[in-house]
Protein backbone atom coordinates (compact mmCIF):
# COMPACT_ATOMS: atom_id res chain seq x y z
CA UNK A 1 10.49 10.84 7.35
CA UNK A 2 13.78 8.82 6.70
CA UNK A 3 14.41 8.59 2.35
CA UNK A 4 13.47 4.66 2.83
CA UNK A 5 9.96 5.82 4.47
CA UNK A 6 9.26 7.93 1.74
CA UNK A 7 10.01 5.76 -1.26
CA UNK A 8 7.79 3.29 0.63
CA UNK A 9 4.96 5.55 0.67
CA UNK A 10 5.49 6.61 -3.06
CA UNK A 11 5.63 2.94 -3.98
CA UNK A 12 2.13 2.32 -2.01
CA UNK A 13 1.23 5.63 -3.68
CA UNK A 14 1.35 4.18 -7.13
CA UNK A 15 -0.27 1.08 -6.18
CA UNK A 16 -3.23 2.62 -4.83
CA UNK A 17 -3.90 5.08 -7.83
CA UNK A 18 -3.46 2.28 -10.52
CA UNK A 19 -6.67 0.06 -8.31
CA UNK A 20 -8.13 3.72 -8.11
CA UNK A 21 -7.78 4.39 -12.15
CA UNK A 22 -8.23 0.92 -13.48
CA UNK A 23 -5.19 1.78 -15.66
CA UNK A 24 -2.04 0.73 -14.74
CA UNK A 25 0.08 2.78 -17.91
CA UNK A 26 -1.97 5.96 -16.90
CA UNK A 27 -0.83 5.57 -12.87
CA UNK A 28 2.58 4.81 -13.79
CA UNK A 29 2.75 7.81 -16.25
CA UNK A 30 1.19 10.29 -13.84
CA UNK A 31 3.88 9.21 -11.19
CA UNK A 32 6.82 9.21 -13.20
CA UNK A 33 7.37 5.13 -12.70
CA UNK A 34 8.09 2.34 -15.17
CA UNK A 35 5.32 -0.39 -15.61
CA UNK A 36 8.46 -2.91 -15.09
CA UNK A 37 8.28 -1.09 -11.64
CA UNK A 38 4.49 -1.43 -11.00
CA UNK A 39 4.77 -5.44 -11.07
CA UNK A 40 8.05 -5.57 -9.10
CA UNK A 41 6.08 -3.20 -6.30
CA UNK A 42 3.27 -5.11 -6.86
CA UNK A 43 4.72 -8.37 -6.00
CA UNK A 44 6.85 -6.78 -3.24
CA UNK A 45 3.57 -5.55 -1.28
């Protein structure tokens, strides 16, 4: 997997587990992400 492949995935990662966990703080938190990063993801995918 190419660097760009895997930030993908841990982006998608992150998105799934905060639907998965209700909770988007906790999701962030347990990924090591910013909540500022969630919603630019978010509106990305």
């Amino acid at each position: 997997m190419t660097t760009t492949e895997l930030l993908v995935r841990q982006r998608y990662i992150l998105l799934q587990l905060a639907e998965k966990v209700k909770n988007i703080s906790r999701a962030c938190r347990t990924l090591g992400f910013s909540r500022e990063s969630y919603y630019k993801y978010k509106r990305l995918f």
